[in-house]
Protein backbone atom coordinates (compact mmCIF):
# COMPACT_ATOMS: atom_id res chain seq x y z
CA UNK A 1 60.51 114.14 71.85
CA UNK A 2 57.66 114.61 74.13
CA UNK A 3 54.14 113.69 74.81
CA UNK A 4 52.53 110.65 76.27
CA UNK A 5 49.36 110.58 74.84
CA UNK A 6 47.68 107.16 74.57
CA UNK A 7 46.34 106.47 71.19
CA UNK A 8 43.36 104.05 70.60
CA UNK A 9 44.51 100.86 72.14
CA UNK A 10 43.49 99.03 75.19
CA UNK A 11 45.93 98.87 78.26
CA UNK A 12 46.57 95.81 79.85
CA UNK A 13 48.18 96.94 82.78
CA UNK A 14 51.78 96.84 83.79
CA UNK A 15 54.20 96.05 80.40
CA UNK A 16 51.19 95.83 78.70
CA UNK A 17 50.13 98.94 78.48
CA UNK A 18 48.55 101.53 75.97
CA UNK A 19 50.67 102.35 72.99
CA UNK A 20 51.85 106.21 73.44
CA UNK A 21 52.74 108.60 70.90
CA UNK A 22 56.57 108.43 72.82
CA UNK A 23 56.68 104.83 72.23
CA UNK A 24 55.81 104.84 68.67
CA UNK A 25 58.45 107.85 67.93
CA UNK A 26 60.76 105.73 70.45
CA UNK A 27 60.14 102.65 68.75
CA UNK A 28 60.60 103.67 65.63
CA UNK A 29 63.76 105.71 66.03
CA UNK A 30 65.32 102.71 67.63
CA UNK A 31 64.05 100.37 64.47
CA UNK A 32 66.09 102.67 62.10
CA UNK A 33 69.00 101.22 63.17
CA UNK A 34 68.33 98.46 60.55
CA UNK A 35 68.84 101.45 58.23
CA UNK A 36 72.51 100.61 58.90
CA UNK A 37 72.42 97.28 58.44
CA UNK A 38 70.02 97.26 55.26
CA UNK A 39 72.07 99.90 53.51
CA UNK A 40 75.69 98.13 53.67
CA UNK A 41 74.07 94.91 52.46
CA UNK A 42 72.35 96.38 49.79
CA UNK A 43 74.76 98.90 48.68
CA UNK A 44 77.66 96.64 48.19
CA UNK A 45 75.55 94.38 45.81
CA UNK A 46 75.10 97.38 43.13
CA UNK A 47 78.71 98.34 43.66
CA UNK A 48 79.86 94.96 42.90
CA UNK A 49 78.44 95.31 38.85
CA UNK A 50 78.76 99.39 38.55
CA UNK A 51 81.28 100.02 35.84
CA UNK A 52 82.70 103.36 37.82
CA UNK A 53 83.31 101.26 40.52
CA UNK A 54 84.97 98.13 38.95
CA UNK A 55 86.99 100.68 37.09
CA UNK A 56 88.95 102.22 40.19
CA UNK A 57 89.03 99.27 41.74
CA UNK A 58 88.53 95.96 40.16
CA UNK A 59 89.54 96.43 36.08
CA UNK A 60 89.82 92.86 35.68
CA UNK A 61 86.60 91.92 36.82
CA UNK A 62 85.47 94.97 34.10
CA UNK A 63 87.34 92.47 31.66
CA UNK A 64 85.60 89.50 31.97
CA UNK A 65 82.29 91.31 32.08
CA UNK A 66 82.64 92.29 28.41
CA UNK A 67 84.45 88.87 27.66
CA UNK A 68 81.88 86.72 25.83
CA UNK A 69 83.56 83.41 26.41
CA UNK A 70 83.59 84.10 30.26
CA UNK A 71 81.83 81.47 32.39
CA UNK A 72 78.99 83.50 33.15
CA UNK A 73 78.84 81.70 37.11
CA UNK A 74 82.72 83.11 37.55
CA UNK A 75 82.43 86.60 36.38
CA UNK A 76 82.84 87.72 39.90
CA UNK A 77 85.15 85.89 41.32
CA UNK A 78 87.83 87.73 43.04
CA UNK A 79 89.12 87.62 46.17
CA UNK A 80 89.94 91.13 46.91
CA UNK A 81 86.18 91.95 46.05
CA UNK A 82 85.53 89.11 48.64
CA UNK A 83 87.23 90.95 51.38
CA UNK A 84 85.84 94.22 50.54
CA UNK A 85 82.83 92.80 51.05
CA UNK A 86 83.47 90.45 54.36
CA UNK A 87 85.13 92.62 56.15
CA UNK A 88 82.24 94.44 57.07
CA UNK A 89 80.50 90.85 58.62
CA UNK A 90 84.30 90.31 60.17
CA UNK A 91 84.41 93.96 62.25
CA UNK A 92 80.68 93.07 63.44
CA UNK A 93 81.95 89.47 64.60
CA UNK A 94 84.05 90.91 66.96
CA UNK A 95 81.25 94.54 68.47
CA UNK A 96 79.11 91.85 68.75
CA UNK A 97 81.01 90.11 71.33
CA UNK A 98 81.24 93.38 73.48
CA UNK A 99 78.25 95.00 72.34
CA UNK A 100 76.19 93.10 75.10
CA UNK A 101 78.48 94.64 77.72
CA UNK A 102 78.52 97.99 76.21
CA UNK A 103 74.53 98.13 76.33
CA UNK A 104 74.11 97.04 79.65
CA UNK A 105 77.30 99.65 81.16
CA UNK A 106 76.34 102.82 78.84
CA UNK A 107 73.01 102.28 77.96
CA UNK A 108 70.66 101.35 75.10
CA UNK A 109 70.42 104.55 73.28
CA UNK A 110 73.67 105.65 73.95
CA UNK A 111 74.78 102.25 72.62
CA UNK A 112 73.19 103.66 69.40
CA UNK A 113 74.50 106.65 69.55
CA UNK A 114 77.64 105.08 69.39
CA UNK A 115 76.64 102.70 66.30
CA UNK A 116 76.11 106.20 64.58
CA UNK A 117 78.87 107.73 64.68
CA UNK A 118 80.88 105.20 63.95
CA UNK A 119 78.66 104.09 60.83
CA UNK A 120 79.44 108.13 59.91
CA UNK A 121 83.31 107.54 60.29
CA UNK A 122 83.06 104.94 57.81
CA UNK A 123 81.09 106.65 55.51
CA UNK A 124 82.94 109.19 55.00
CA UNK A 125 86.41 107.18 54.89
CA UNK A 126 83.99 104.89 51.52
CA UNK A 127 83.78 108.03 50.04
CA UNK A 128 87.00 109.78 50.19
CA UNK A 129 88.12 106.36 49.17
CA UNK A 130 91.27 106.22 46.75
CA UNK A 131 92.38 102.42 47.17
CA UNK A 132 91.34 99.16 48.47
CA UNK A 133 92.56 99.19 51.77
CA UNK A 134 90.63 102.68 52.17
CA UNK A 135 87.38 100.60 51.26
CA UNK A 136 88.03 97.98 53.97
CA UNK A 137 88.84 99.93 56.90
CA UNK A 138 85.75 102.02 55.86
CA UNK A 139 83.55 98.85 55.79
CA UNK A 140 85.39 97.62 59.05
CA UNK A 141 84.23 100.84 61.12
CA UNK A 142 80.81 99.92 59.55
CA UNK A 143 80.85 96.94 60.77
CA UNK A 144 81.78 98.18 64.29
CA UNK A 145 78.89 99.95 64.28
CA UNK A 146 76.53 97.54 62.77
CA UNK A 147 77.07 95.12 65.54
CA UNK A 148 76.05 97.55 68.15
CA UNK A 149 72.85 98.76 66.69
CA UNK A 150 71.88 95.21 65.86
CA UNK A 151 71.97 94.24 69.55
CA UNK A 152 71.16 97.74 71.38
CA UNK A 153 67.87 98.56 68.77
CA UNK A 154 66.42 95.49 68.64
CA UNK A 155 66.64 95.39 73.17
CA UNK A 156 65.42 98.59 73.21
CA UNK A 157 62.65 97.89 71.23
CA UNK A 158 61.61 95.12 73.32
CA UNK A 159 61.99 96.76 76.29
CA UNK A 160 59.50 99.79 75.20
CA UNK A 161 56.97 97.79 73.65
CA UNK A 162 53.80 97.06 75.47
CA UNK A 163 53.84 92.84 75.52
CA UNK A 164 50.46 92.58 73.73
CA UNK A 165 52.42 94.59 70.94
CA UNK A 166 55.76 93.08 71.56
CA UNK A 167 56.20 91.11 68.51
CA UNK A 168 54.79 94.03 65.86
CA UNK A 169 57.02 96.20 67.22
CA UNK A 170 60.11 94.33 67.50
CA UNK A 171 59.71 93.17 64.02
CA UNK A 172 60.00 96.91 62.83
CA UNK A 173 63.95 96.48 62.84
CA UNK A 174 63.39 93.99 60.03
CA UNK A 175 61.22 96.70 58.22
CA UNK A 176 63.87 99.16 58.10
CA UNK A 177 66.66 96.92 57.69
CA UNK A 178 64.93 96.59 54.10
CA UNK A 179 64.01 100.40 53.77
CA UNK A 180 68.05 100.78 53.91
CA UNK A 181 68.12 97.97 51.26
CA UNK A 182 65.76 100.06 49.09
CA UNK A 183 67.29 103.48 49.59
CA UNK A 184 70.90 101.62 48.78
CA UNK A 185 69.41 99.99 45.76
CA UNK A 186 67.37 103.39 44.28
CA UNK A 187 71.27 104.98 45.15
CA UNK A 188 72.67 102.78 42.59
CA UNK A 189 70.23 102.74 40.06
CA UNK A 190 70.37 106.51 40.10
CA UNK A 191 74.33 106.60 39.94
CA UNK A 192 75.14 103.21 38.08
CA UNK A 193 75.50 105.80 34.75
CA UNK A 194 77.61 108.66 36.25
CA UNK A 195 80.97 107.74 34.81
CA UNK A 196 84.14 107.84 37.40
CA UNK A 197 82.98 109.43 40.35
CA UNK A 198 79.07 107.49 40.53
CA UNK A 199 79.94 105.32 43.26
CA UNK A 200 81.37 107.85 45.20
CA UNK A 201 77.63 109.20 45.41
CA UNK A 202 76.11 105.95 46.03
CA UNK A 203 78.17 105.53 48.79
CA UNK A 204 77.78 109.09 50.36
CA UNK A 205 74.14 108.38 50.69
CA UNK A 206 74.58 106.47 53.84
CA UNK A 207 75.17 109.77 55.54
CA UNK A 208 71.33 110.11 55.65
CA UNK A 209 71.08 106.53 57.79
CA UNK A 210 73.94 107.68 59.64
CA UNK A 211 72.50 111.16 60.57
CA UNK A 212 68.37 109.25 60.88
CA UNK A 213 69.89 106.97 63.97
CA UNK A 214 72.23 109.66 65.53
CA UNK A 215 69.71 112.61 65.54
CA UNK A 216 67.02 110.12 66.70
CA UNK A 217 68.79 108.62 69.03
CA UNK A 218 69.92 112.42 71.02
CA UNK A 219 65.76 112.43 71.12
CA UNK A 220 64.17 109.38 72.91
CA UNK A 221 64.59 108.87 76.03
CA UNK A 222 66.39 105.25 77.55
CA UNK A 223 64.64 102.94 78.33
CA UNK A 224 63.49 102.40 82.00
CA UNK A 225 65.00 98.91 82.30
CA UNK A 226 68.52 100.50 81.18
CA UNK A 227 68.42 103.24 83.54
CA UNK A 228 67.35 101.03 86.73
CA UNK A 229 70.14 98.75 85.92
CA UNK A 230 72.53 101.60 86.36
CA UNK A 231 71.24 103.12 89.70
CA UNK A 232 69.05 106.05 87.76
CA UNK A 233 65.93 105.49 89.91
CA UNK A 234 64.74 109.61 89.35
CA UNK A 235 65.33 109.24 84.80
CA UNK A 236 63.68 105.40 84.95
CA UNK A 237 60.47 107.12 86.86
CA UNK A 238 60.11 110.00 84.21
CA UNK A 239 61.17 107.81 81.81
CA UNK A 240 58.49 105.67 82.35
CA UNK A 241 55.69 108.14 82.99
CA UNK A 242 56.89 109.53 79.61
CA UNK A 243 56.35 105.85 77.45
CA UNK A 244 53.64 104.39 79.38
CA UNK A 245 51.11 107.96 79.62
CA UNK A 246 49.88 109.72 82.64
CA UNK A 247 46.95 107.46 83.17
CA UNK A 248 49.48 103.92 83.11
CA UNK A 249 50.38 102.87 86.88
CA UNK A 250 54.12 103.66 86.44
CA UNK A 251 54.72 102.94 89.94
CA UNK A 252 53.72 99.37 89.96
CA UNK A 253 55.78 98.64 86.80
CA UNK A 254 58.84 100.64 88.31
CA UNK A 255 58.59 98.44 90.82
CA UNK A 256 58.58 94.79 89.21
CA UNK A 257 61.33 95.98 86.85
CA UNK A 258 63.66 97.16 90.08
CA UNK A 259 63.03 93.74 91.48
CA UNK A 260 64.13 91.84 88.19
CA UNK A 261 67.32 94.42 88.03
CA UNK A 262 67.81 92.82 91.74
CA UNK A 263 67.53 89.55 90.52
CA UNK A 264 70.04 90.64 87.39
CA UNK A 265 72.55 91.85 89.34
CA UNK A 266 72.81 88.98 91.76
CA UNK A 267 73.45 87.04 88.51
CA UNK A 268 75.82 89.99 87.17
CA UNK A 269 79.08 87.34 86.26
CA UNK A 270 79.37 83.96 85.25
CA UNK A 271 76.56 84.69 82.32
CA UNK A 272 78.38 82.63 79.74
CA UNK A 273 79.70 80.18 81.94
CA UNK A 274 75.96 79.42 83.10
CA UNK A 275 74.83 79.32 79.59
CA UNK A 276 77.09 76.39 78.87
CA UNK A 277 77.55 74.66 81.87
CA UNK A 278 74.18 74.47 83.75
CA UNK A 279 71.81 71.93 82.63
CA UNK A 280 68.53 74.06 83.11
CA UNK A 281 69.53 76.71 80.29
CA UNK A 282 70.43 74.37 78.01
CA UNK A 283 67.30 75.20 76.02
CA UNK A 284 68.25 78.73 75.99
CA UNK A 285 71.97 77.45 74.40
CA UNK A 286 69.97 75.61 71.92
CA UNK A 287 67.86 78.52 70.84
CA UNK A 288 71.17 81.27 70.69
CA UNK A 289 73.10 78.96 68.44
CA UNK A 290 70.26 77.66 66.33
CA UNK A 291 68.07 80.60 65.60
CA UNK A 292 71.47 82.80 64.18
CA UNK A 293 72.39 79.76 62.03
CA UNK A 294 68.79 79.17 60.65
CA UNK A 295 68.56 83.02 60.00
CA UNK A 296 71.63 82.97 57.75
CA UNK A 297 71.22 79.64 56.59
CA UNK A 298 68.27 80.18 54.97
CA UNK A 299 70.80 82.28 51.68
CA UNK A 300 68.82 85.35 52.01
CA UNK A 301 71.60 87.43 53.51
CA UNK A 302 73.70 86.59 50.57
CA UNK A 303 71.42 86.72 48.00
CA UNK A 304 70.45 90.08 49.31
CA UNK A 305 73.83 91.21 49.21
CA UNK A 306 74.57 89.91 45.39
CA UNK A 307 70.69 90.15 44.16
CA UNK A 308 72.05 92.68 41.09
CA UNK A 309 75.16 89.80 40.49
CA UNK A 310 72.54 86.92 40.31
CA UNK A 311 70.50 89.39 37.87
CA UNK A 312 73.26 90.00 35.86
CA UNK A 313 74.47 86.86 35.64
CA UNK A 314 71.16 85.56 33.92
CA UNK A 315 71.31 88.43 31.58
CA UNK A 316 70.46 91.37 32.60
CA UNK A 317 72.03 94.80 31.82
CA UNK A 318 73.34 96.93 34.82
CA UNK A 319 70.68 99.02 34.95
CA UNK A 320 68.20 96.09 34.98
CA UNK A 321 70.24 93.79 37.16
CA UNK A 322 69.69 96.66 39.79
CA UNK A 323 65.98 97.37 38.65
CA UNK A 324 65.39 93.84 39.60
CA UNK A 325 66.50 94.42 43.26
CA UNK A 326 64.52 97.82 44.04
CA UNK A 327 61.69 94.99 42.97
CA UNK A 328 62.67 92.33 45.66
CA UNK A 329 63.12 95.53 48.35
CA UNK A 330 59.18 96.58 47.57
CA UNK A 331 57.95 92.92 48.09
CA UNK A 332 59.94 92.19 51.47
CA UNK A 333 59.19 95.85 52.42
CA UNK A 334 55.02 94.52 52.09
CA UNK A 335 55.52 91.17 53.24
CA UNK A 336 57.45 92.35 56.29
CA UNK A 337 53.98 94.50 56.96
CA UNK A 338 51.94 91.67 56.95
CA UNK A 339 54.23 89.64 59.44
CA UNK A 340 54.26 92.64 61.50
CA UNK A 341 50.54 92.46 61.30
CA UNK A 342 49.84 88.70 61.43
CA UNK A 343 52.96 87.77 63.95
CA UNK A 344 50.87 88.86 67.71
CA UNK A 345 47.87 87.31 66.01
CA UNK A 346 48.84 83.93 64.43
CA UNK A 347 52.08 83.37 66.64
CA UNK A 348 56.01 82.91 65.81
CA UNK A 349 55.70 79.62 65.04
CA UNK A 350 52.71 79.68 62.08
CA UNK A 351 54.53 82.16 60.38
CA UNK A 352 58.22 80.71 60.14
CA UNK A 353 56.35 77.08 59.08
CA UNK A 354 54.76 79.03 56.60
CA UNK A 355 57.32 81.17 55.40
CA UNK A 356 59.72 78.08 55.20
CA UNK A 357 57.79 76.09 53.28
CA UNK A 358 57.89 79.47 50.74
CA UNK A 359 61.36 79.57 50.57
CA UNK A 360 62.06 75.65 50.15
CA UNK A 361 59.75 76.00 46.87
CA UNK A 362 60.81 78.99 45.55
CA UNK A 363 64.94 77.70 45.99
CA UNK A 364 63.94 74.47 44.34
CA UNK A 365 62.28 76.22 41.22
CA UNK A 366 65.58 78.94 40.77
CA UNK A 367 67.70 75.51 41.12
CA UNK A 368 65.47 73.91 37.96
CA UNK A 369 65.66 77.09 35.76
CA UNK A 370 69.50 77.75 36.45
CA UNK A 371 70.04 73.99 35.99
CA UNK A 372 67.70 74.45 32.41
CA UNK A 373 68.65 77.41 30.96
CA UNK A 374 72.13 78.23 31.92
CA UNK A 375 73.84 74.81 31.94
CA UNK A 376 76.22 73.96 34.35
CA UNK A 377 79.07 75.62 32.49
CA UNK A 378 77.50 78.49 32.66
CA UNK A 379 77.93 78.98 28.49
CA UNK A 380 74.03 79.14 27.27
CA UNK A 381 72.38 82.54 27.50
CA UNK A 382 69.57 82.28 29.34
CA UNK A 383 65.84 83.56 27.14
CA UNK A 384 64.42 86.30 28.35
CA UNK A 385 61.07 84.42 29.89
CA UNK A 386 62.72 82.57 31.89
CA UNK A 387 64.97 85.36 32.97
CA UNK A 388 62.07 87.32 34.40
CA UNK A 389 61.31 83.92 35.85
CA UNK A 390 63.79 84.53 37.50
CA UNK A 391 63.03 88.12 39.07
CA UNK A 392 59.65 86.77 39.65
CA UNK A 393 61.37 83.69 42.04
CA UNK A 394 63.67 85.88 44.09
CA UNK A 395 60.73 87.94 44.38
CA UNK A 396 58.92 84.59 45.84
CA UNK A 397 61.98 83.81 47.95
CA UNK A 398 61.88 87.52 49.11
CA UNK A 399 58.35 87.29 50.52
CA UNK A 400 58.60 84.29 52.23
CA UNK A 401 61.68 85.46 53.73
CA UNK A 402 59.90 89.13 55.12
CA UNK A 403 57.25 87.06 56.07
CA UNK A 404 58.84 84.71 58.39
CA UNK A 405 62.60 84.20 59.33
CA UNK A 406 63.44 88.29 58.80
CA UNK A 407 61.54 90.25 61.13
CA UNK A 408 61.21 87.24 63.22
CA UNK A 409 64.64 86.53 64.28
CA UNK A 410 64.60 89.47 66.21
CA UNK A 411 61.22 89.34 68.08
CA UNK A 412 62.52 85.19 69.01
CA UNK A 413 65.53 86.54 70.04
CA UNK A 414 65.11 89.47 72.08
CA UNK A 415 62.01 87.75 74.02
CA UNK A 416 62.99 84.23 74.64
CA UNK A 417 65.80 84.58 77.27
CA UNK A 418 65.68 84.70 81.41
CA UNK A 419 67.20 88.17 82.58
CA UNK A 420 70.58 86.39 83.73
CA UNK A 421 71.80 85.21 80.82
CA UNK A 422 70.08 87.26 78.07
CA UNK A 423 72.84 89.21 77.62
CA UNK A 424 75.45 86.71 77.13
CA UNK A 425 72.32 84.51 74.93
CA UNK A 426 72.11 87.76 72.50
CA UNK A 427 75.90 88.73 72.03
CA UNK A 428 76.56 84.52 71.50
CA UNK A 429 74.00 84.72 69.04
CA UNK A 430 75.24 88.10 67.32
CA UNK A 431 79.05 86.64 67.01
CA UNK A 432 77.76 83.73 65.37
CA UNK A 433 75.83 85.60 62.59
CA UNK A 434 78.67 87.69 62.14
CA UNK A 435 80.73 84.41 61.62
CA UNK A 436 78.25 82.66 59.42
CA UNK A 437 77.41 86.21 57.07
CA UNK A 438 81.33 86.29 56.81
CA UNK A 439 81.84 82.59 55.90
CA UNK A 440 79.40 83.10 53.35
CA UNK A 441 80.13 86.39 51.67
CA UNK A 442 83.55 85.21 51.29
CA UNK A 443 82.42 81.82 49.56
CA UNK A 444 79.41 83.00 47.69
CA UNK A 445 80.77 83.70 44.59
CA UNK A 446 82.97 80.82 44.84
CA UNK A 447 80.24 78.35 45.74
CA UNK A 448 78.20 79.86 42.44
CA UNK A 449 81.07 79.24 40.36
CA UNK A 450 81.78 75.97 41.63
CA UNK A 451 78.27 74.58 42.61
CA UNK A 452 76.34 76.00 39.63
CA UNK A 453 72.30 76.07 40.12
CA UNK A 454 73.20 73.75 43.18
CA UNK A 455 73.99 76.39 45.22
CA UNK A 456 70.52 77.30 45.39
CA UNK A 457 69.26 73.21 46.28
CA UNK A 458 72.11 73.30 49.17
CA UNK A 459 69.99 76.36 50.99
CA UNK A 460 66.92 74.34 50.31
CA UNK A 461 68.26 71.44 52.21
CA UNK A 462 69.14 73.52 55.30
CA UNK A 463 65.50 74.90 55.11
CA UNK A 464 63.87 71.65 55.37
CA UNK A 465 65.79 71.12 58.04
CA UNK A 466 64.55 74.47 59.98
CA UNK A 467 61.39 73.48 59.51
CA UNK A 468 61.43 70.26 61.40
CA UNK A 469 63.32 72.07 64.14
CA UNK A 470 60.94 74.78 64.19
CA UNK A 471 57.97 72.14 64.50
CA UNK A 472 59.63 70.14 67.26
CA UNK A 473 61.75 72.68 69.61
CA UNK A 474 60.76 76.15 69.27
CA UNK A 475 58.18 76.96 71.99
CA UNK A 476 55.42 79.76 71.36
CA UNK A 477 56.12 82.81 72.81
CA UNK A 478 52.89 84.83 71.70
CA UNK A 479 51.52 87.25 74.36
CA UNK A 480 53.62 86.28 77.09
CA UNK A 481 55.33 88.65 78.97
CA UNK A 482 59.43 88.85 78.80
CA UNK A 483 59.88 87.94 82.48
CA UNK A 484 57.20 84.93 82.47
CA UNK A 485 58.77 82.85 79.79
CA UNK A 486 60.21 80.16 81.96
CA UNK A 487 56.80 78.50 82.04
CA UNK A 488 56.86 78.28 78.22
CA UNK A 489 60.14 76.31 78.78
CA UNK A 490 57.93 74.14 81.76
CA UNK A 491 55.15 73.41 79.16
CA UNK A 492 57.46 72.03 76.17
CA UNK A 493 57.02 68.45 75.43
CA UNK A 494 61.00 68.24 74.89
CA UNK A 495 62.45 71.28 77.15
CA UNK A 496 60.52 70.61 80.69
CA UNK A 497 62.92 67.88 81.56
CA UNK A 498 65.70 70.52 81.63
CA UNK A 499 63.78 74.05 83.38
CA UNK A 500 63.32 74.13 86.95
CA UNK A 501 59.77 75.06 87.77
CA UNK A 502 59.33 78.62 89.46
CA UNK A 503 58.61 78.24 93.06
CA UNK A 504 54.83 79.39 93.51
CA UNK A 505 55.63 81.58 95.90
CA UNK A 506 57.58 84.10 93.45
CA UNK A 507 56.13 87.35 92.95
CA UNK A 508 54.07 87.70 89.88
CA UNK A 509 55.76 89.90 86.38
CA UNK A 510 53.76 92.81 85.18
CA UNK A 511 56.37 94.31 83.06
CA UNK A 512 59.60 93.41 81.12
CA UNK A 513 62.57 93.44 82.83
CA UNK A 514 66.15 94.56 81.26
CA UNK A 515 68.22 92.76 78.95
């Protein structure tokens, strides 16, 4: 991939520089790692109700689907279905705990390179699968793989990105995370009527993810932060010249980002133990636990993952239950757009007040009409207005979802950290997703058939309790550069009596440093 070109955008000197042809290709090859992530999510949701699918593998669950007297809340409750399905968020638990060290030793891209190829292994094993246990090691490799690109695309995207652009760009991972969820859901609506073998198809089209991340990621060059931090002086100056266009001063920006790998590599151990022990980064502890556990807190991970199963269960055919989620993947693909769009304008915290306050009404409303219209046996049949009510909620939940907490869990994260514990900050914060997506795909089902419509009203309740954290503790980080967010920590009503002020004398960022 070549060419530097600056398109029409103002340069703003050092990191901030004009956006390039090479860091739009770069950017976006990097992003398509949440093709990865998107597709196993979305994938496993269609599987879940695909007659093909339940009959190699799951004939009882086939059973109770044409049982009228089923509880229609318990259809899909099984707990080797469960596992098939966690063991993905289990593998990525445990990359995500070395996934911080494997960026920083190999590299960001080849980190993704890596992610590839080992999404590909599992592929193929899905495919070829002929039991169970085939199907979990398949989605464990996936996992493996997931947890890298989650941590090395999302660093590598805020390392390229000018910081005027920062939050656009970063929030592109989101994007494609929900492209995968639409290519996984138009997968299974196209296979759900292939008898025996249609599930083998749906899940041989994550080969084209797979190949997307791998080819891109042979293409675009590291980043310049990567290669300084392993002694590449010669690559991080080409590099560089190649991102930021001939007319950017390279030089100057080579030159702050060598200083803050000096200042990185005095502070090469002990990341973990700083994070927990030292008083001044207890706001950065804060932020790595709480922004994971708001993200998946919120119910959208597993809602995305059983979208068709909540569709079916109100009455839906197969076909329509999946209909209903290539639906919900348009609206979060727009409304992840407009946060792209609004997110450098209006800030981080606008949006995720505004998108929360989406997502507490729209939970509220799907509690009411499964409380209504289903019953809390689950024995009424719900009418077919309110089913599209329904559809027309998740949809609701969707967008306020795109608009806020998705795309923005990445830009907070990847930004927010100092240099010497970022690392440590970002794989913390990946092992506890992992752990919470787990938790939850294995109780799910389980809390659906046991909590009824309140299942919804419990993810409502941890909402309103985002918001006020939101509101209180989560400092702006709009516009400011990677390296200069210790004085957002200084300014915060709450957080200053923690930070140590930066001595006056320290030499002024122009560029972001490595992760």
């Amino acid at each position: 991939m070549t060419g530097g070109g600056a398109l029409a955008v103002g340069s703003e000197g050092g990191g901030g520089g004009a956006i390039t042809f090479t860091v739009v290709m770069s950017c976006l090859t990097a992003a398509s790692g949440g093709l990865l992530l998107g597709y196993d999510i979305s994938v496993t949701g269609g599987l879940m109700q695909m007659e093909s699918f339940l009959q190699a593998f799951f004939p009882e669950i086939l059973r109770k689907t044409n049982n009228a007297q089923q509880d229609a809340y318990c259809i899909f409750r099984n707990q080797e279905l469960t596992m098939f399905v966690s063991s993905l968020y289990l593998a990525a638990i445990l990359s995500s705990l070395v996934s911080g060290h494997l960026t920083r030793t190999v590299g960001r891209r080849n980190s993704m390179l890596i992610g590839g190829f080992l999404f590909l292994a599992g592929v193929v094993l899905n495919f070829t699968a002929v039991n169970i246990s085939m199907l979990v090691i398949g989605r464990i490799l996936l996992g493996l793989a997931v947890g890298f690109t989650s941590l090395s695309a999302p660093v590598y995207l805020a390392e390229i990105a000018p910081a005027r652009w920062r939050g656009a760009f970063t929030s592109c991972f989101h994007f494609f995370f929900n492209l995968g969820m639409l290519m996984a859901d138009l997968a299974n609506y196209g296979t759900n009527t292939i008898p025996r073998w249609g599930w083998r198809l749906s899940l041989g089209v994550g080969l084209v993810p797979a190949a997307v991340i791998i080819v891109g990621a042979a293409l675009i060059p590291d980043t310049p932060n990567s290669l300084v931090l392993r002694g590449r002086l010669d690559e991080a100056r080409a590099s560089l010249r190649r991102i930021r266009g001939a007319a950017a001063d390279t030089e100057a920006e080579l030159e702050s980002i060598a200083r803050a790998v000096e200042q990185d590599r005095r502070h090469a151990s002990g990341a973990f133990r700083r994070l927990f022990c030292r008083r001044e980064y207890r706001p950065h502890l804060v932020i790595a636990v709480a922004t994971p556990v708001f993200f998946d807190l919120t119910g959208m991970i597993v809602v995305s993952i059983f979208t068709p199963l909540l569709f079916y269960t109100v009455g839906f055919t197969n076909q329509k239950a999946i209909l209903g989620s290539i639906i919900t993947d348009v609206v979060s693909l727009a409304s992840i757009a407009v946060a792209g769009l609004a997110v450098d304008r209006y800030g981080r915290r606008s949006l995720l007040m505004l998108g929360s306050a989406v997502l507490i009404l729209s939970q509220v409303a799907m509690a009411w009409v499964f409380g209504a219209r289903l019953g809390t046996d689950g024995g009424k049949s719900m009418p077919r207005g309110y089913a599209a009510a329904v559809v027309a909620l998740v949809c609701v939940y969707t967008a306020g979802f795109g608009l806020s907490w998705g795309p923005l869990k990445w830009v907070v994260t990847t930004e927010i950290f100092p240099l010497e514990v970022r690392p440590a900050a970002l794989g913390l914060g990946g092992a506890i997703s992992g752990v919470l997506v787990f938790v939850q795909s294995q109780s799910f089902l389980e809390m659906l058939c046991s909590f009824k419509y309140a299942t919804f009203l419990f993810y409502a309740g941890w909402v309103v309790v985002m918001v006020a954290s939101v509101a209180a503790f989560l400092p702006e980080t709009r516009g400011v550069p990677i390296e200069a967010m210790g004085a957002v920590w200084e300014r915060h009503w709450y957080w200053n009596r923690f930070v140590t002020p930066a001595p006056a004398s320290a030499p002024a960022k122009i560029s972001d440093g490595p992760v």
